[in-house]
Structure formats: C-alpha cells, structure tokens
N, C-alpha and C. Protein backbone atom coordinates (compact mmCIF):
# COMPACT_ATOMS: atom_id res chain seq x y z
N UNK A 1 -12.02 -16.13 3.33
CA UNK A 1 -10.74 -15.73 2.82
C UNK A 1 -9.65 -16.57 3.44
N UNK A 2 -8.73 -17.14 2.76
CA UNK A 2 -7.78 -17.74 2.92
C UNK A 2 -6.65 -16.96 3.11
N UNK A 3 -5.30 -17.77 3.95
CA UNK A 3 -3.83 -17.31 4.06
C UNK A 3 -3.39 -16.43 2.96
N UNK A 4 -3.71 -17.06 1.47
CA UNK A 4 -3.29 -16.29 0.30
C UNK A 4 -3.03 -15.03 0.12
N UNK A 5 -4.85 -14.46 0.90
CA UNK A 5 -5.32 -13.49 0.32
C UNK A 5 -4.82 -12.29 1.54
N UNK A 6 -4.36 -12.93 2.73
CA UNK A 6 -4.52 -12.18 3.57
C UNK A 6 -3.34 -11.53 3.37
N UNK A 7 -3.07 -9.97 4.20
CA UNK A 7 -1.41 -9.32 4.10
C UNK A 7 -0.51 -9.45 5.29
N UNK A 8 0.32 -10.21 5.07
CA UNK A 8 1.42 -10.24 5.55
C UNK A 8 2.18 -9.05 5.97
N UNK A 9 1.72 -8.61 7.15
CA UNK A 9 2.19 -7.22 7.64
C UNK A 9 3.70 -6.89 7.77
N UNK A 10 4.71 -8.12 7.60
CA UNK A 10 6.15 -7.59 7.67
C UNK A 10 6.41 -7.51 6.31
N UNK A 11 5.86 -8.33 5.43
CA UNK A 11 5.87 -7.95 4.14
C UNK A 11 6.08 -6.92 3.60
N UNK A 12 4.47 -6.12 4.39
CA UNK A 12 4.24 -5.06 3.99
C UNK A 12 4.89 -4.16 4.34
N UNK A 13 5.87 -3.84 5.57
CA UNK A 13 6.42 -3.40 6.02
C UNK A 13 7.82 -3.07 5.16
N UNK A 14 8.70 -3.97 4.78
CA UNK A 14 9.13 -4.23 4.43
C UNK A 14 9.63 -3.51 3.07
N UNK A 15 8.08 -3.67 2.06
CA UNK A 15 7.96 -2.98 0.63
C UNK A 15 7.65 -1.83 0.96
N UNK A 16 7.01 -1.55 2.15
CA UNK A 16 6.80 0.43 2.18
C UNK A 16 7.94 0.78 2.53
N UNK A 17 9.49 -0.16 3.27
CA UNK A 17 10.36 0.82 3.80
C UNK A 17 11.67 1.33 2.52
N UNK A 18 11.16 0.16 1.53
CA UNK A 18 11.98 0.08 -0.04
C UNK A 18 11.01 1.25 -0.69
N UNK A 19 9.97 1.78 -0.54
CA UNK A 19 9.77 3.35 -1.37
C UNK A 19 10.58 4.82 -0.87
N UNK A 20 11.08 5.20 -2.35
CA UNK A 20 11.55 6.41 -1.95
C UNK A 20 10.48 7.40 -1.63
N UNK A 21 10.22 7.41 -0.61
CA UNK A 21 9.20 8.35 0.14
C UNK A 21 8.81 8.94 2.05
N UNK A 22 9.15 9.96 2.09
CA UNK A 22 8.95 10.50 3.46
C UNK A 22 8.20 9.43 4.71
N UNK A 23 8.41 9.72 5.61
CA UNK A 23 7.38 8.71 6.48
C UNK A 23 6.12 9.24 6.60
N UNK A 24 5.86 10.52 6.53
CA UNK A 24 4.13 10.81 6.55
C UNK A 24 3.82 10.25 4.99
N UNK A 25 4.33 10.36 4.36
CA UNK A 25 3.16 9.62 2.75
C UNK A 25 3.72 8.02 3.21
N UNK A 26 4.48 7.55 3.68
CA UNK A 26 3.81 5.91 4.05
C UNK A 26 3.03 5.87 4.73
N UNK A 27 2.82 6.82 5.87
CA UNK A 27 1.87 6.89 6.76
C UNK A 27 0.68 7.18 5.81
N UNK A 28 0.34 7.69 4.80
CA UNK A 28 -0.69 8.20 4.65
C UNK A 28 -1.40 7.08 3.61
N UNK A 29 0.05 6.17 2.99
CA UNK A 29 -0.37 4.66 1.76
C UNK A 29 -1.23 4.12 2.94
N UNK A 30 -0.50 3.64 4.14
CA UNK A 30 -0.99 3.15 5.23
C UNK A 30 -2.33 2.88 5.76
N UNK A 31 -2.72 4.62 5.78
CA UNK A 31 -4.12 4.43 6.00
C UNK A 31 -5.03 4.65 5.19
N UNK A 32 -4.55 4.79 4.14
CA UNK A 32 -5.75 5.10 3.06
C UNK A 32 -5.63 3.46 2.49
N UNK A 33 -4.83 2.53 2.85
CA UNK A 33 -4.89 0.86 2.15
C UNK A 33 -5.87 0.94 3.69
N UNK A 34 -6.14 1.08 4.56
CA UNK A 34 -6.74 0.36 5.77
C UNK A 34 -8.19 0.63 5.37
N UNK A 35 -8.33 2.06 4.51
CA UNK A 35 -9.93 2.53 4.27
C UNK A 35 -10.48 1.71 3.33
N UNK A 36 -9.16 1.45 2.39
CA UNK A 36 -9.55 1.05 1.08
C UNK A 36 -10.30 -0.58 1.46
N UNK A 37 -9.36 -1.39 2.46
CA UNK A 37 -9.87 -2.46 2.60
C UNK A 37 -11.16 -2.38 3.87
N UNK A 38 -11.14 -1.35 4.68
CA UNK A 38 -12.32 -1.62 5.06
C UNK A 38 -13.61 -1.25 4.51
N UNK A 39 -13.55 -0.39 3.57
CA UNK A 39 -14.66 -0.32 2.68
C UNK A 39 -15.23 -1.07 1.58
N UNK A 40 -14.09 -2.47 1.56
CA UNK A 40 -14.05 -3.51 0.87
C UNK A 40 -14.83 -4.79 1.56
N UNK A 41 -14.57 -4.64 3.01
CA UNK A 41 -14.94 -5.40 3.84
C UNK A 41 -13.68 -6.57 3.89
N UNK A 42 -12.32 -6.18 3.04
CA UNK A 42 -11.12 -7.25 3.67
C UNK A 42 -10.15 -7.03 4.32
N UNK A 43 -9.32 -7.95 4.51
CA UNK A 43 -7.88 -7.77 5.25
C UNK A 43 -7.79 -6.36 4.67
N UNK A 44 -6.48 -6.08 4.80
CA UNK A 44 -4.98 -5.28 3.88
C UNK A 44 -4.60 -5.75 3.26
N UNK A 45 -4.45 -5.86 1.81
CA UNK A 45 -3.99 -6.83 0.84
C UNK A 45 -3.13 -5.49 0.21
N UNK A 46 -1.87 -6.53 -0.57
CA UNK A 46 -1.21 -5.31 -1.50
C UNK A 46 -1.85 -5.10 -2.65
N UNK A 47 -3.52 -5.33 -3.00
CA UNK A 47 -3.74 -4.39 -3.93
C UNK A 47 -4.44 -3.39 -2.96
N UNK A 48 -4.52 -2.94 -1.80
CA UNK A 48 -4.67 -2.15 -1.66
C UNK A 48 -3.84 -0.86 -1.02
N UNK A 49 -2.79 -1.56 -0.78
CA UNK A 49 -1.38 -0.83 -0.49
C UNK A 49 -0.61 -0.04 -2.24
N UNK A 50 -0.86 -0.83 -3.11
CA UNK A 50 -0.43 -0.64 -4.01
C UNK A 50 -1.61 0.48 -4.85
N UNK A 51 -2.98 0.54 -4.35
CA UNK A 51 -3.69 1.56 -5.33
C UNK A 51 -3.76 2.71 -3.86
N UNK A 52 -3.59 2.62 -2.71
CA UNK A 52 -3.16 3.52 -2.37
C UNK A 52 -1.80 4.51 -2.72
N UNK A 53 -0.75 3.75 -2.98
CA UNK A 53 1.01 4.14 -3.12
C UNK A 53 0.14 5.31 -4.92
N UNK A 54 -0.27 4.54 -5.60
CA UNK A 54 -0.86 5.01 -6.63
C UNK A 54 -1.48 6.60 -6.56
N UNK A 55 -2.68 6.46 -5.51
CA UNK A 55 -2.99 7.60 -5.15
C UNK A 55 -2.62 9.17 -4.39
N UNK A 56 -1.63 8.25 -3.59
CA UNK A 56 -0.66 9.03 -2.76
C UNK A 56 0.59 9.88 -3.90
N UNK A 57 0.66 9.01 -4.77
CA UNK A 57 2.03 9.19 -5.88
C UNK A 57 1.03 10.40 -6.95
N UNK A 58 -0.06 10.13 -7.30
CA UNK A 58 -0.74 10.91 -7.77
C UNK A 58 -0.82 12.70 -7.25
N UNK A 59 -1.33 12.42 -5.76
CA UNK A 59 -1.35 13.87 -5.14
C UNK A 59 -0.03 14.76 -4.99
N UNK A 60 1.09 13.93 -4.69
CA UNK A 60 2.40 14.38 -4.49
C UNK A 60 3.48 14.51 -5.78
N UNK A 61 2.72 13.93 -6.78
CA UNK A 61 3.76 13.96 -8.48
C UNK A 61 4.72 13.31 -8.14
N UNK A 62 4.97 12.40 -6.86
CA UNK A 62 6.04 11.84 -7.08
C UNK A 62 6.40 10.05 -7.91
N UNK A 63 7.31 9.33 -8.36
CA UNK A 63 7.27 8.18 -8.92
C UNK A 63 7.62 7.04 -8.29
N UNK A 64 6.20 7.09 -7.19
CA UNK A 64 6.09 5.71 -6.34
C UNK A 64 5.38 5.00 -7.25
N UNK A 65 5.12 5.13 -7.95
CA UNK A 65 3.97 3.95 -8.80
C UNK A 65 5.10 3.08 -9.56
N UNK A 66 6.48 3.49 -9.87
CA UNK A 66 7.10 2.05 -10.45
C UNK A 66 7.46 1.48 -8.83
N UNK A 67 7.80 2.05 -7.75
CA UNK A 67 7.65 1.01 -6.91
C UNK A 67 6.68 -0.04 -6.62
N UNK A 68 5.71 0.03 -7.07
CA UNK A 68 4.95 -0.62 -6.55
C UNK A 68 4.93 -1.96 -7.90
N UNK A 69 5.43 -1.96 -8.73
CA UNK A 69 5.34 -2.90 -9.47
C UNK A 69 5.64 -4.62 -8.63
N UNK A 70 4.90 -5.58 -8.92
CA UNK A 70 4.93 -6.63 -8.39
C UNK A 70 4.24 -6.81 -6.84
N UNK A 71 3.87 -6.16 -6.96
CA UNK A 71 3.37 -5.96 -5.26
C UNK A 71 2.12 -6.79 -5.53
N UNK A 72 1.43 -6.97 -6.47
CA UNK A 72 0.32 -7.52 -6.76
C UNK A 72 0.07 -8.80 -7.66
C-alpha cells in the first residue's frame, strides 16, 4: 500500500471536527473505522471513516451521511 491509500490522520481529524455530531459518536465513527480497517487488514482510510459515519448516522437517525460526501 502506497501514500495514496494511506489516512492522513489530521485530515481525518479535521473532517470529523466539520460533522454536526457529539464527541462520543465521533468517538464511536472512530473506532468502529479502526475495526472496520483492521478487519480489512488496512490503514484507516476514509472509506472507512465514511461507512462508519454511515453506520453511526444509521443507529442515531441523525444526517451525518451528507457529511460525509467527498470523503471518498
């Protein structure tokens, strides 16, 4: 895996602090992107920040999923 692919953690930082959302559900995009990619066997990439924000937005009904547009 190349630079490309890898996540840029201020990045990421960055796009989770632009969601309208509490700090425990970033905390929770957070670690459910860390499961997602270690069960992937990769970095943290924002598709997995972004199908976490997805899942998280799912359990809570809230509309983080247009945030996440472009993230990917």
């Amino acid at each position: 895996m190349g630079g490309s692919t890898t996540c840029d953690t201020k990045s990421v930082f960055i796009k989770l602090a632009r969601l309208n959302a509490a700090g425990a559900v970033i905390r929770n995009i957070a670690l459910n992107a860390a499961f997602l990619a270690a069960d992937a066997g990769e970095p943290i990439q924002m598709k997995h920040m972004a199908s976490a924000t997805f899942s998280e937005s799912l359990k809570s009904g809230s509309g983080l999923i247009d945030s996440t547009k472009g993230w990917v």
